[in-house]
PDB file of N, CA and C in Angstrom:
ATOM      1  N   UNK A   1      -0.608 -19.150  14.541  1.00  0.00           N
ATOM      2  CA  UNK A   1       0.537 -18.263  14.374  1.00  0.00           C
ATOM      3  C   UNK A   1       0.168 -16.890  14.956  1.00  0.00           C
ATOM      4  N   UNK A   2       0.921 -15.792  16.088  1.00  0.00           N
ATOM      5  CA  UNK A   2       0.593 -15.098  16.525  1.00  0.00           C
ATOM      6  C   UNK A   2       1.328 -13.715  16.096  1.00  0.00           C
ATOM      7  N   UNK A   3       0.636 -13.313  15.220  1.00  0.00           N
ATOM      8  CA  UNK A   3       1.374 -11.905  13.852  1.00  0.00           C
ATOM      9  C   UNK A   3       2.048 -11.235  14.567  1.00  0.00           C
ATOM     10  N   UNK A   4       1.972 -11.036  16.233  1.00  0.00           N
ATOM     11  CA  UNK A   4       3.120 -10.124  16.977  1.00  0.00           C
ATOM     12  C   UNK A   4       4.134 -10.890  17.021  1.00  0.00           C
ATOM     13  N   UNK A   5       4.770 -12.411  16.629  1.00  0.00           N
ATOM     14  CA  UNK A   5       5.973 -12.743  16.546  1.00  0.00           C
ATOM     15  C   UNK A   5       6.175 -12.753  15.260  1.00  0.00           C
ATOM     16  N   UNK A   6       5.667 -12.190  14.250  1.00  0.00           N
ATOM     17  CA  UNK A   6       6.032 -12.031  12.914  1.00  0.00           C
ATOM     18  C   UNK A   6       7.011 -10.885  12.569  1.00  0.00           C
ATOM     19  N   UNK A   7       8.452 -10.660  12.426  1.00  0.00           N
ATOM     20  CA  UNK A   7       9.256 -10.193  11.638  1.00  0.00           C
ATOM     21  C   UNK A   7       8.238  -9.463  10.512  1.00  0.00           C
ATOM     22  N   UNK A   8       7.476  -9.613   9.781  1.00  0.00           N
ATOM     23  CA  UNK A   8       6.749  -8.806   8.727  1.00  0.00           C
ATOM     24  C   UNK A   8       5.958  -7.974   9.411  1.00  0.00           C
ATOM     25  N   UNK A   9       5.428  -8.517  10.267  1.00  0.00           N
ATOM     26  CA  UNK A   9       4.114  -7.442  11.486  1.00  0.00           C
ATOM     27  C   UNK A   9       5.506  -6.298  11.960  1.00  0.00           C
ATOM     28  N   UNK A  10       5.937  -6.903  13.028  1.00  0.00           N
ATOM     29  CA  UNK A  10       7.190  -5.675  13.222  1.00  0.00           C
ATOM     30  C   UNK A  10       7.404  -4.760  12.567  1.00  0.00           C
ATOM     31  N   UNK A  11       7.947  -5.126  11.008  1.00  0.00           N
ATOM     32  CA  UNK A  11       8.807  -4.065  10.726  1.00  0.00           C
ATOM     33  C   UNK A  11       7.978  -3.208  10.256  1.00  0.00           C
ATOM     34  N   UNK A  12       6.064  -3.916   9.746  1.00  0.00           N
ATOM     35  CA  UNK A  12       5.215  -2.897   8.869  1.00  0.00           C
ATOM     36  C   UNK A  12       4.787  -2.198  10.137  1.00  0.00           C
ATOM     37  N   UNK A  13       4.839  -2.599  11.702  1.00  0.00           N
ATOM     38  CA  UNK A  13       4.228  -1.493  12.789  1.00  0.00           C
ATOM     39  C   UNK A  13       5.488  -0.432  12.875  1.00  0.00           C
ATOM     40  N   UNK A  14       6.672  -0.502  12.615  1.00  0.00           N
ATOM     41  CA  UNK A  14       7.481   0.403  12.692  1.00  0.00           C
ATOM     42  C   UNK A  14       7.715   1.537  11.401  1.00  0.00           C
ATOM     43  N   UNK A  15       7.077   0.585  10.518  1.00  0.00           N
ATOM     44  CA  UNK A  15       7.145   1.805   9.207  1.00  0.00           C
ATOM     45  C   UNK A  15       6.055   2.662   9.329  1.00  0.00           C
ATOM     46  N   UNK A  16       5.067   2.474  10.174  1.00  0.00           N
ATOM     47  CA  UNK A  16       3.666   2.737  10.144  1.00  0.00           C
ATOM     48  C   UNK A  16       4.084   4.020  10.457  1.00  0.00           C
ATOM     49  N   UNK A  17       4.854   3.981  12.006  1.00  0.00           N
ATOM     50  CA  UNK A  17       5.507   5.122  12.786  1.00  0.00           C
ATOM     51  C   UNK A  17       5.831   6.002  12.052  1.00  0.00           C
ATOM     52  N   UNK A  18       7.133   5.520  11.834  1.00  0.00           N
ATOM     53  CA  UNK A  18       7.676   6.255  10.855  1.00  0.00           C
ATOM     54  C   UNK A  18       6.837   7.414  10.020  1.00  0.00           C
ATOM     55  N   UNK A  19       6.153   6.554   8.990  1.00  0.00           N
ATOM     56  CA  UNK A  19       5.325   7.306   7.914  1.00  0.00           C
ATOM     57  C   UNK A  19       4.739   8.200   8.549  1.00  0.00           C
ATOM     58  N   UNK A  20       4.037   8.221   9.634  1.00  0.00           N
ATOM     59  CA  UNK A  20       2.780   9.200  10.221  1.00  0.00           C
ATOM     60  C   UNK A  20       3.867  10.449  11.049  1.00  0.00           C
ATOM     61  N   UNK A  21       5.073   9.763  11.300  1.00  0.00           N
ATOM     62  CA  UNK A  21       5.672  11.119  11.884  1.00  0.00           C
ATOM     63  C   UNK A  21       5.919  12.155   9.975  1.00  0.00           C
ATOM     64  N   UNK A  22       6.664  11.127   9.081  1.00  0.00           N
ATOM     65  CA  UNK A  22       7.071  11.856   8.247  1.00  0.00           C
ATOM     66  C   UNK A  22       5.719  12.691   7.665  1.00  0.00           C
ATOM     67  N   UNK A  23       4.608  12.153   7.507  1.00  0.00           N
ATOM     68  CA  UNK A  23       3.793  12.954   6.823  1.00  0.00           C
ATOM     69  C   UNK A  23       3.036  13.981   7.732  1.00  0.00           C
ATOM     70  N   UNK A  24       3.681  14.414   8.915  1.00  0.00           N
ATOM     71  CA  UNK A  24       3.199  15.378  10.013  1.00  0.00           C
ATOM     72  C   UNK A  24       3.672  17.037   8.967  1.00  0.00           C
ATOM     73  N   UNK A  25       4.713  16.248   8.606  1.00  0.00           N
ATOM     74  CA  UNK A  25       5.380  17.866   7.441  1.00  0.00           C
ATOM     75  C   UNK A  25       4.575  18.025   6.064  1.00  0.00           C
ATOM     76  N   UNK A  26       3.966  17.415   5.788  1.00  0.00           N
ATOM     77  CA  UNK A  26       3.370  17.589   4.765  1.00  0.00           C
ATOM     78  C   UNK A  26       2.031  18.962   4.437  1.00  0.00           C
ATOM     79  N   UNK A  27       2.314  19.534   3.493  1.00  0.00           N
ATOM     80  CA  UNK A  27       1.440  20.860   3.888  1.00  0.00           C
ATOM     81  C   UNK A  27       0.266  20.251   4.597  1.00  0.00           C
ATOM     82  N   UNK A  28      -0.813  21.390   5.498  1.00  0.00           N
ATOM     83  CA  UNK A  28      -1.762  21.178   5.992  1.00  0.00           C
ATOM     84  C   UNK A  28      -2.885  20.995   4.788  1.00  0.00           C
ATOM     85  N   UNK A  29      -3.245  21.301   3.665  1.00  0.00           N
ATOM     86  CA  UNK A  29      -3.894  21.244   2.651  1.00  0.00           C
ATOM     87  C   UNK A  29      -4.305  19.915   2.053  1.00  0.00           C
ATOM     88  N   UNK A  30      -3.034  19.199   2.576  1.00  0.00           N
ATOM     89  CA  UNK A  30      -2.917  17.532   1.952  1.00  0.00           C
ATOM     90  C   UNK A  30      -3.056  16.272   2.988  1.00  0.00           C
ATOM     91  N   UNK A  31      -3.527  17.326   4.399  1.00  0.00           N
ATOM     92  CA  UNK A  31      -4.314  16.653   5.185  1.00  0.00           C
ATOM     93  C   UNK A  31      -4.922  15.187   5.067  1.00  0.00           C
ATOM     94  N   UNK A  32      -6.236  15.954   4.368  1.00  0.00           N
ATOM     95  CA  UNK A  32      -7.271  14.973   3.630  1.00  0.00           C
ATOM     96  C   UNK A  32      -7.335  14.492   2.463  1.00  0.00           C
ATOM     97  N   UNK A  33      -5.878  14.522   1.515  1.00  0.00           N
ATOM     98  CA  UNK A  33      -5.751  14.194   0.751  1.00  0.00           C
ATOM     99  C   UNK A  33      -4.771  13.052   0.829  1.00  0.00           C
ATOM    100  N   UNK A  34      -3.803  13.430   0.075  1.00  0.00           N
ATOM    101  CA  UNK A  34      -2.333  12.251   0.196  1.00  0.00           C
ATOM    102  C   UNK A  34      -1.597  11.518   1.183  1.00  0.00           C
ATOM    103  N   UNK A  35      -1.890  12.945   2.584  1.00  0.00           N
ATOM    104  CA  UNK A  35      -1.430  12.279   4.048  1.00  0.00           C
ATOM    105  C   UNK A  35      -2.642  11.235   4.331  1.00  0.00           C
ATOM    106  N   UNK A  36      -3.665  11.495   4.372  1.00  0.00           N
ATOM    107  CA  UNK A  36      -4.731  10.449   4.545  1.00  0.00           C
ATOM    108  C   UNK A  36      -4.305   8.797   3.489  1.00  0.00           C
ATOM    109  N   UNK A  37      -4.034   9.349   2.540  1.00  0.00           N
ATOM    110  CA  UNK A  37      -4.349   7.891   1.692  1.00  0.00           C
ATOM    111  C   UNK A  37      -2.777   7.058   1.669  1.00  0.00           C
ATOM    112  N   UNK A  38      -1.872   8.442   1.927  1.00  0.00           N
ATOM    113  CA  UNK A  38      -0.405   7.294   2.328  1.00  0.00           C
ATOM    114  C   UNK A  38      -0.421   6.816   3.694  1.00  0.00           C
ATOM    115  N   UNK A  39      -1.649   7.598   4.912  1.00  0.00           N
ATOM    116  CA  UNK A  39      -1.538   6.806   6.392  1.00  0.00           C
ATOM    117  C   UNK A  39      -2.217   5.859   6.192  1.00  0.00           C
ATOM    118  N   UNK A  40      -3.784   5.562   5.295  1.00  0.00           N
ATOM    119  CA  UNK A  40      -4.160   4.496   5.203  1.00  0.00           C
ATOM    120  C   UNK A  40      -3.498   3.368   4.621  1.00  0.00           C
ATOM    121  N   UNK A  41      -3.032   3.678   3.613  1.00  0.00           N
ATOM    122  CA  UNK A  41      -2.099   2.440   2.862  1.00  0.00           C
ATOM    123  C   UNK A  41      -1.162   1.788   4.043  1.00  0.00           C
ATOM    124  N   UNK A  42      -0.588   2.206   4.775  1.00  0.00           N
ATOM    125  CA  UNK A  42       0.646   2.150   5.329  1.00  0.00           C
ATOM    126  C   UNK A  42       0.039   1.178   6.906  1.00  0.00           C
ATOM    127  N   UNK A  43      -0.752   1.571   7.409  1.00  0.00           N
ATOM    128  CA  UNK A  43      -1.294   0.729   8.114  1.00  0.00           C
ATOM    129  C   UNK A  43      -2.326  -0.798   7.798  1.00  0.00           C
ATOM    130  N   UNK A  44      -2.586  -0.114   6.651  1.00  0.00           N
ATOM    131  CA  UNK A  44      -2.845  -1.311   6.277  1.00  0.00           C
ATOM    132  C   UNK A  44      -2.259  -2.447   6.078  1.00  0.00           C
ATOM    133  N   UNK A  45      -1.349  -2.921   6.194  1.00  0.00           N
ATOM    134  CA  UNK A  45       0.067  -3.637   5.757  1.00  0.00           C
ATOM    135  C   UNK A  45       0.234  -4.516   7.208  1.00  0.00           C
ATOM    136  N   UNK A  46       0.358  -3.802   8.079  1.00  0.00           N
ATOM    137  CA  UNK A  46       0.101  -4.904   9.138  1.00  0.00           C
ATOM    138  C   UNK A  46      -0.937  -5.310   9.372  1.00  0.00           C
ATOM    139  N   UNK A  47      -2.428  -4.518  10.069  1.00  0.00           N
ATOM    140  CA  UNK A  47      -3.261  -4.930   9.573  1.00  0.00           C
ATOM    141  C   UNK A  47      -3.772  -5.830   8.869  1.00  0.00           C
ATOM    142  N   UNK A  48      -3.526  -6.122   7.726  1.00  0.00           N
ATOM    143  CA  UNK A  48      -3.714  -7.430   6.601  1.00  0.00           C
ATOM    144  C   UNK A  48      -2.669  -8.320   7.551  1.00  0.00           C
ATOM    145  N   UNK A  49      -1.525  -8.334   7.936  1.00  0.00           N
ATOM    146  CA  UNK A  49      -0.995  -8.982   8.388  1.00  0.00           C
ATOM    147  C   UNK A  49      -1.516  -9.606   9.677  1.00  0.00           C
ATOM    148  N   UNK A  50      -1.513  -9.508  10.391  1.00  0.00           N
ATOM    149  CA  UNK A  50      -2.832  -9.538  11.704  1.00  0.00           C
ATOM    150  C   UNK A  50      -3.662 -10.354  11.158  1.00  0.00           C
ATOM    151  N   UNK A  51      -4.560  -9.711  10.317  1.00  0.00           N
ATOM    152  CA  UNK A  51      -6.001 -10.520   9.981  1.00  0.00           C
ATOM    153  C   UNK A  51      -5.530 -11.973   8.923  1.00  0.00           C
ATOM    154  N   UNK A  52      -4.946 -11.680   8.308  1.00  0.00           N
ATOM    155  CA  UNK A  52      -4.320 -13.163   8.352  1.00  0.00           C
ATOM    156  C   UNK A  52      -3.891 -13.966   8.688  1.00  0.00           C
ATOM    157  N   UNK A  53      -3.004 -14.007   9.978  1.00  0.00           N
ATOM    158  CA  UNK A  53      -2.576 -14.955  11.120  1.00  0.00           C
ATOM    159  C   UNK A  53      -4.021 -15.397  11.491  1.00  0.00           C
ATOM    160  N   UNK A  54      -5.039 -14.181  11.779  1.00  0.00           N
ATOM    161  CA  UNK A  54      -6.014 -14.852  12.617  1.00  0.00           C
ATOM    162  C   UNK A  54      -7.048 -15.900  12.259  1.00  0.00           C
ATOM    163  N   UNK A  55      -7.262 -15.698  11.025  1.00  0.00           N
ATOM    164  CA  UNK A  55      -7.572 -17.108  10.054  1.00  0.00           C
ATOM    165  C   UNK A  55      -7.062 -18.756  10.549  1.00  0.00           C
ATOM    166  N   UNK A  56      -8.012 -19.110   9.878  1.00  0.00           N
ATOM    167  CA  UNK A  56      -7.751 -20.725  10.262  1.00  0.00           C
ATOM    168  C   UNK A  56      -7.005 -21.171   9.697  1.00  0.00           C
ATOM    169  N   UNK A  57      -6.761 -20.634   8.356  1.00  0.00           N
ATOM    170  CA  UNK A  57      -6.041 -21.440   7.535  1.00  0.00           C
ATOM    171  C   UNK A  57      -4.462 -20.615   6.847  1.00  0.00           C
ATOM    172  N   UNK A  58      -3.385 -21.616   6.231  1.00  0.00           N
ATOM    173  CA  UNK A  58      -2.530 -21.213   5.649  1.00  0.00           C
ATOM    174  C   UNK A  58      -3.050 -20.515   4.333  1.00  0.00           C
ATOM    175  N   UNK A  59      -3.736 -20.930   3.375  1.00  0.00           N
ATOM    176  CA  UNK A  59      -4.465 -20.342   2.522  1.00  0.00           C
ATOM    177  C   UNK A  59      -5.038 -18.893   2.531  1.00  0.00           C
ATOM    178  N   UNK A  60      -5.996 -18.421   3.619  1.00  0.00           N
ATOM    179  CA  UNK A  60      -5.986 -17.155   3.684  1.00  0.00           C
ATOM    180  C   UNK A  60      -5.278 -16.562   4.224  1.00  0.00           C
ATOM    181  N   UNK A  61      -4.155 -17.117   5.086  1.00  0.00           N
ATOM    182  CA  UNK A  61      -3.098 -15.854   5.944  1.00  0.00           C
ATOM    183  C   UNK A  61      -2.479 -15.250   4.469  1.00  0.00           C
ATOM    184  N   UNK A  62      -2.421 -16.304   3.535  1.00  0.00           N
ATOM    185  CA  UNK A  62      -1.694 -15.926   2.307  1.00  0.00           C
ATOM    186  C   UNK A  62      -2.389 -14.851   1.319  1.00  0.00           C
ATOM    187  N   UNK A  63      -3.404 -15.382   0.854  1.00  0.00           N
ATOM    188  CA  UNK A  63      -4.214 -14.064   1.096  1.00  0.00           C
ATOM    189  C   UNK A  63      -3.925 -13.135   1.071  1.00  0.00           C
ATOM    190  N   UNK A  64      -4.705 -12.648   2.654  1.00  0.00           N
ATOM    191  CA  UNK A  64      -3.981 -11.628   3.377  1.00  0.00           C
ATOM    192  C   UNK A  64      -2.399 -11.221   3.093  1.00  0.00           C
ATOM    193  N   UNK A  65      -2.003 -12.014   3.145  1.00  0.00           N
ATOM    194  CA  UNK A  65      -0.259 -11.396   2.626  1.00  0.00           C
ATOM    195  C   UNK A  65      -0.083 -10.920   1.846  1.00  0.00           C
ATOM    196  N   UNK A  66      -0.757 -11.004   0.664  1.00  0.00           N
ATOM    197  CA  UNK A  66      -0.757 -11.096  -0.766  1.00  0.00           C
ATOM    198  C   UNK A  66      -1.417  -9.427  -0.951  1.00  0.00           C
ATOM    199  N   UNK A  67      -2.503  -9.352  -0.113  1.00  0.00           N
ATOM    200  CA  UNK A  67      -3.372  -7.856   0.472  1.00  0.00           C
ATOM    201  C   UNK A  67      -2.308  -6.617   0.888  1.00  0.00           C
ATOM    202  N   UNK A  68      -2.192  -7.223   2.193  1.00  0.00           N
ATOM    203  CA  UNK A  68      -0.694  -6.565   2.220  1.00  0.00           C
ATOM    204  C   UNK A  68       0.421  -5.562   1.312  1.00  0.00           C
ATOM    205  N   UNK A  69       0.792  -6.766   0.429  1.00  0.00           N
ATOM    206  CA  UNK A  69       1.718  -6.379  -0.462  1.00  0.00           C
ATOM    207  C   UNK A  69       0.781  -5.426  -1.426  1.00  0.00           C
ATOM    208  N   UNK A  70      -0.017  -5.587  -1.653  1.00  0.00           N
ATOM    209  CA  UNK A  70      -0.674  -4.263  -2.482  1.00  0.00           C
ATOM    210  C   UNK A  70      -0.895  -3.191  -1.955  1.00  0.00           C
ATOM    211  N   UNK A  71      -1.178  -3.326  -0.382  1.00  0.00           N
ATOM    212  CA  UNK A  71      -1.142  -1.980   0.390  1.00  0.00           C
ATOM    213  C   UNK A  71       0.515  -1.460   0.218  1.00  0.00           C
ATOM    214  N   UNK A  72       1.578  -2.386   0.193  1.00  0.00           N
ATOM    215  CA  UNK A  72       2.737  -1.772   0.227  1.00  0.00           C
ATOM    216  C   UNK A  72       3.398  -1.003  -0.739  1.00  0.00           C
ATOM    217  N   UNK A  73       2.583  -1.515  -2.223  1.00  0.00           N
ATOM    218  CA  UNK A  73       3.165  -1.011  -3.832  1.00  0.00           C
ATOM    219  C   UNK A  73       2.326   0.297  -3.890  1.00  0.00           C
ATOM    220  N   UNK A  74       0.787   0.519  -3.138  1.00  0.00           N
ATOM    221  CA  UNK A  74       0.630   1.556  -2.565  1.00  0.00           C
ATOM    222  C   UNK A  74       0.970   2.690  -1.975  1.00  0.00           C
ATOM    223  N   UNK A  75       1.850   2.322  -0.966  1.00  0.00           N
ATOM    224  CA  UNK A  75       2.873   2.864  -0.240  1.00  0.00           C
ATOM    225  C   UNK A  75       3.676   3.666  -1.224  1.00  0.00           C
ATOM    226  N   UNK A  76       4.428   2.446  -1.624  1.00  0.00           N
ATOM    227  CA  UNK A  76       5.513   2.918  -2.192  1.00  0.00           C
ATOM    228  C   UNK A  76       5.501   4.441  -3.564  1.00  0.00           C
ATOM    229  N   UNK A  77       3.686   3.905  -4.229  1.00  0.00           N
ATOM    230  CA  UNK A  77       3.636   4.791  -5.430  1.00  0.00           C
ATOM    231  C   UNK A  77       3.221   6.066  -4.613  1.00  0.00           C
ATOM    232  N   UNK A  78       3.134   6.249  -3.368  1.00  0.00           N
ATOM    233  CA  UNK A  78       2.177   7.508  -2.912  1.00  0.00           C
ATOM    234  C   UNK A  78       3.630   8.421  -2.487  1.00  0.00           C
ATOM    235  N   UNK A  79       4.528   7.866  -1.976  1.00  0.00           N
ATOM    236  CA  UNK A  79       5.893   8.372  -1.873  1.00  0.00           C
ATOM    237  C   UNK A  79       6.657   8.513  -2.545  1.00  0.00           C
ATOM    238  N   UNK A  80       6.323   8.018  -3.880  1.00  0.00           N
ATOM    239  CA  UNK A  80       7.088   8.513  -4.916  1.00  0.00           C
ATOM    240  C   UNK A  80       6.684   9.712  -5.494  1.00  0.00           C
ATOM    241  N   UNK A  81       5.268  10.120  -5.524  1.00  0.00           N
ATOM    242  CA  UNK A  81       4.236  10.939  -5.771  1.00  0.00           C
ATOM    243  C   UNK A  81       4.719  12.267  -4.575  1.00  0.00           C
ATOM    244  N   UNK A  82       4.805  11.821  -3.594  1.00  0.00           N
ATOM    245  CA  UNK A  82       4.819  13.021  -3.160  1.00  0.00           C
ATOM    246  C   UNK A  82       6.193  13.666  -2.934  1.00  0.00           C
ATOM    247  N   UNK A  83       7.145  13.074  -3.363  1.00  0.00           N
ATOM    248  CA  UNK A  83       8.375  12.966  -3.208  1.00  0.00           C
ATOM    249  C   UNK A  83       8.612  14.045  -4.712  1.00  0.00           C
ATOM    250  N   UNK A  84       8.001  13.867  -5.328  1.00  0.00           N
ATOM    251  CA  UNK A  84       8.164  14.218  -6.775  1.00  0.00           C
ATOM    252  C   UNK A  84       6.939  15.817  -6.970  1.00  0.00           C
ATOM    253  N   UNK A  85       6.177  15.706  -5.535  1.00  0.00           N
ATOM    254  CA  UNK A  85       5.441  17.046  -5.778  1.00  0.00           C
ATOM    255  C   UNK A  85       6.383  18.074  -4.603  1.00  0.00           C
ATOM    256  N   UNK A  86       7.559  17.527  -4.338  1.00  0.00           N
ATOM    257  CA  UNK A  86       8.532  18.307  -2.781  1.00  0.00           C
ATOM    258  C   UNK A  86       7.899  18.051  -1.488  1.00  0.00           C
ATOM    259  N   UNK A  87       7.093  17.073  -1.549  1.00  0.00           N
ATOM    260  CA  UNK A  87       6.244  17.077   0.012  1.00  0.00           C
ATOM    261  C   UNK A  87       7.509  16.613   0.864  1.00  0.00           C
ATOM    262  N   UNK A  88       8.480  15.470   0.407  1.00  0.00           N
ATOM    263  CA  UNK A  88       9.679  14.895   1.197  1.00  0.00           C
ATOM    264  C   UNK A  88      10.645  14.661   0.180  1.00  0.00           C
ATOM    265  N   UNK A  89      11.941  14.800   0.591  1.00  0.00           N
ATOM    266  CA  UNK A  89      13.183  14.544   0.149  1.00  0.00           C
ATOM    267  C   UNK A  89      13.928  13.685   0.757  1.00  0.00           C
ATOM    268  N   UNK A  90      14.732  12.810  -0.404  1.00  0.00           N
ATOM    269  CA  UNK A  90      15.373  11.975  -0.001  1.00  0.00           C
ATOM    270  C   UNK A  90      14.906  10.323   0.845  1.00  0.00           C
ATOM    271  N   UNK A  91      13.998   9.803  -0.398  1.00  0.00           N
ATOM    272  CA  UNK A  91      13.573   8.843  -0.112  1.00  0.00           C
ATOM    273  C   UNK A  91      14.450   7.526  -0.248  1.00  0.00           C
ATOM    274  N   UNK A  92      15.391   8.158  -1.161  1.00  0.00           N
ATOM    275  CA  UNK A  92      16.097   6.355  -1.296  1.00  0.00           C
ATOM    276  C   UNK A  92      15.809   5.219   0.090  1.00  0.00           C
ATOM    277  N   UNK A  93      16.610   5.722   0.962  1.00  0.00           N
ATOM    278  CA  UNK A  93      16.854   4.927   2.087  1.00  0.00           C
ATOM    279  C   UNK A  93      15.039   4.490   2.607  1.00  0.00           C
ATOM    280  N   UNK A  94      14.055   5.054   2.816  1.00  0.00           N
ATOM    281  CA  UNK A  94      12.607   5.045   2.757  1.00  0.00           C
ATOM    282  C   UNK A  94      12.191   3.551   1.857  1.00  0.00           C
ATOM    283  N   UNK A  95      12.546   3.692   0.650  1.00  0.00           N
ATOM    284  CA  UNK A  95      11.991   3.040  -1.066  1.00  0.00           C
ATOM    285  C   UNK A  95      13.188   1.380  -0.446  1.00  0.00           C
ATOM    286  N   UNK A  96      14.288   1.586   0.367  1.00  0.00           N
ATOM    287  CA  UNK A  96      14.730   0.775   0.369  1.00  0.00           C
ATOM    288  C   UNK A  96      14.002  -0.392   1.725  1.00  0.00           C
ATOM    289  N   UNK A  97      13.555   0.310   2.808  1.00  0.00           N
ATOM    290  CA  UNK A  97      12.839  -0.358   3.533  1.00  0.00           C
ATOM    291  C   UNK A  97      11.549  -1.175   3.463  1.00  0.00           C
ATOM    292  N   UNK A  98      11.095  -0.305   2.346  1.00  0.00           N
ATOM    293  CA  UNK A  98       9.715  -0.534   2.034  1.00  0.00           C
ATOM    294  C   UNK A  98       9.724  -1.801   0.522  1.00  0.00           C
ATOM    295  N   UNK A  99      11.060  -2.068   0.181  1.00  0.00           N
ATOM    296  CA  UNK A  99      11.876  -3.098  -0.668  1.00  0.00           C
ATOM    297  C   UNK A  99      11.977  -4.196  -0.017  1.00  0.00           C
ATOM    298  N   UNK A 100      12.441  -4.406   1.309  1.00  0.00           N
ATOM    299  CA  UNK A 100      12.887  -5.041   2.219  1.00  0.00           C
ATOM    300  C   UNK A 100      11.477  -6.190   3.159  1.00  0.00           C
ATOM    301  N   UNK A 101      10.773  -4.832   3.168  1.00  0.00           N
ATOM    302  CA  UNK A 101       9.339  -5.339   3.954  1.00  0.00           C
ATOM    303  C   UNK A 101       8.793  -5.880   2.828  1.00  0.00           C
ATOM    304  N   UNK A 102       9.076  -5.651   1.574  1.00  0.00           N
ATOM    305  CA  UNK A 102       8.589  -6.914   0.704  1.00  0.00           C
ATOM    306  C   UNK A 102       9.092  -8.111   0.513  1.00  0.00           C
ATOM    307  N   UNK A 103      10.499  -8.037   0.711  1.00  0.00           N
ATOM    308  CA  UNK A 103      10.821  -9.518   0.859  1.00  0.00           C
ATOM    309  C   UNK A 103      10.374 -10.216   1.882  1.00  0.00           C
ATOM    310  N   UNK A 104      10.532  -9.739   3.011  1.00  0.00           N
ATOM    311  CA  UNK A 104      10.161 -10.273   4.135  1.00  0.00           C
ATOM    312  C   UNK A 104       8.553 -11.083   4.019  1.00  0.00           C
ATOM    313  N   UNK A 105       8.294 -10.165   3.806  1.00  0.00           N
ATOM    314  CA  UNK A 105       6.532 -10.859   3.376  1.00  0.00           C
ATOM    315  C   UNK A 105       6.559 -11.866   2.056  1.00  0.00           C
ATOM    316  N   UNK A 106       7.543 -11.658   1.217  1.00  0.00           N
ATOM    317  CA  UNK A 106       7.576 -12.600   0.143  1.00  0.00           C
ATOM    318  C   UNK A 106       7.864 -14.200   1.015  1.00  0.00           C
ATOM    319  N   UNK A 107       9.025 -13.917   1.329  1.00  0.00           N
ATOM    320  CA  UNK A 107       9.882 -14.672   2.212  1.00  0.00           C
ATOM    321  C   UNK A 107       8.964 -15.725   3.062  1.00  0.00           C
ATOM    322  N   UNK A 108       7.287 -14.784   3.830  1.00  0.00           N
ATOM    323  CA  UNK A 108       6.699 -15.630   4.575  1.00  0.00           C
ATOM    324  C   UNK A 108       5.683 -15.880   3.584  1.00  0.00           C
ATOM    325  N   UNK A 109       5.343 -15.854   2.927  1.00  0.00           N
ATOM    326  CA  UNK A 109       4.351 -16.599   1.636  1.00  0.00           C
ATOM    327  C   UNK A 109       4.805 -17.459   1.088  1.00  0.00           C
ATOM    328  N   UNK A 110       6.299 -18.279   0.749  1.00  0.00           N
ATOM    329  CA  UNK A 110       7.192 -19.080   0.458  1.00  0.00           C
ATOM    330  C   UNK A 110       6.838 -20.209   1.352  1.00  0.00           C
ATOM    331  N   UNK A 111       7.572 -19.648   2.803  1.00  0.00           N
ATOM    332  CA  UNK A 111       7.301 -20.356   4.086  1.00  0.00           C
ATOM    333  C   UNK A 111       6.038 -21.264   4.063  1.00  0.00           C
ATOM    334  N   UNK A 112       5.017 -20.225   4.096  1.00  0.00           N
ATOM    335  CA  UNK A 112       3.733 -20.641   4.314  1.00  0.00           C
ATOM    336  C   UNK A 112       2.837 -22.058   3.113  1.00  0.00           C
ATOM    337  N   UNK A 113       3.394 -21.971   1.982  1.00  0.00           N
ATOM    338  CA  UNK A 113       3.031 -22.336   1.008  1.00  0.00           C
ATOM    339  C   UNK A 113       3.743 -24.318   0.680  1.00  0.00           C
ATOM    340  N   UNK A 114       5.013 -23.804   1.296  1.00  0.00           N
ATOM    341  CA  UNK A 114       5.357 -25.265   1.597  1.00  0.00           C
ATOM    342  C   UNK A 114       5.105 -26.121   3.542  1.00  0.00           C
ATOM    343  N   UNK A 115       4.260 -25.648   3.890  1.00  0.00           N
ATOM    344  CA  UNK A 115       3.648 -25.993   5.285  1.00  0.00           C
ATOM    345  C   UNK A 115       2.254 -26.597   4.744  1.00  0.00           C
TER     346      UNK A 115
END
């Protein structure tokens, strides 16, 4: 299975974007703090995704998926966090994508599990 035709790889390389433009506004102070640990979380997500396709097996791509999704509840708590210290406003639409990229990944752990 090649994770660049994965619908879940996609949409987590486009949130990746996303995130790293949005946390360009984030004070300079939080640099090495919160912007660091919400860019790591956030790439991580495909990443895990990737390294699980590349596996031999259905078993660890799942795994990996499963990895993923903890990088994403990650995500999600670090933007709520900073959302709630004024770093960004107006996350709904954000909280809803990052909802979405969980189904999607739910969606292929389903898939995967009856293969």
């Amino acid at each position: 299975m090649d994770h660049k035709e994965l619908d879940a790889w996609k949409v987590a390389v486009d949130l990746s974007v996303e995130i790293y433009s949005l946390t360009q506004s984030f004070p300079k102070e939080e640099i090495f703090g919160l912007v660091q640990q919400i860019r790591r979380s956030v790439i991580s997500i495909p990443s895990n995704i990737a390294e699980g396709c590349a596996r031999g097996s259905s078993k660890e791509t799942i795994h990996f998926l499963y990895v993923s999704l903890g990088s994403l509840a990650e995500l999600e708590t670090q933007i709520i966090i900073a959302s709630k210290l004024g770093f960004v406003n107006g996350i709904d639409e954000l909280l809803i994508k990052l909802n979405k990229l969980k189904q999607v990944i739910l969606g292929l752990i389903r898939y995967l599990k009856t293969v």
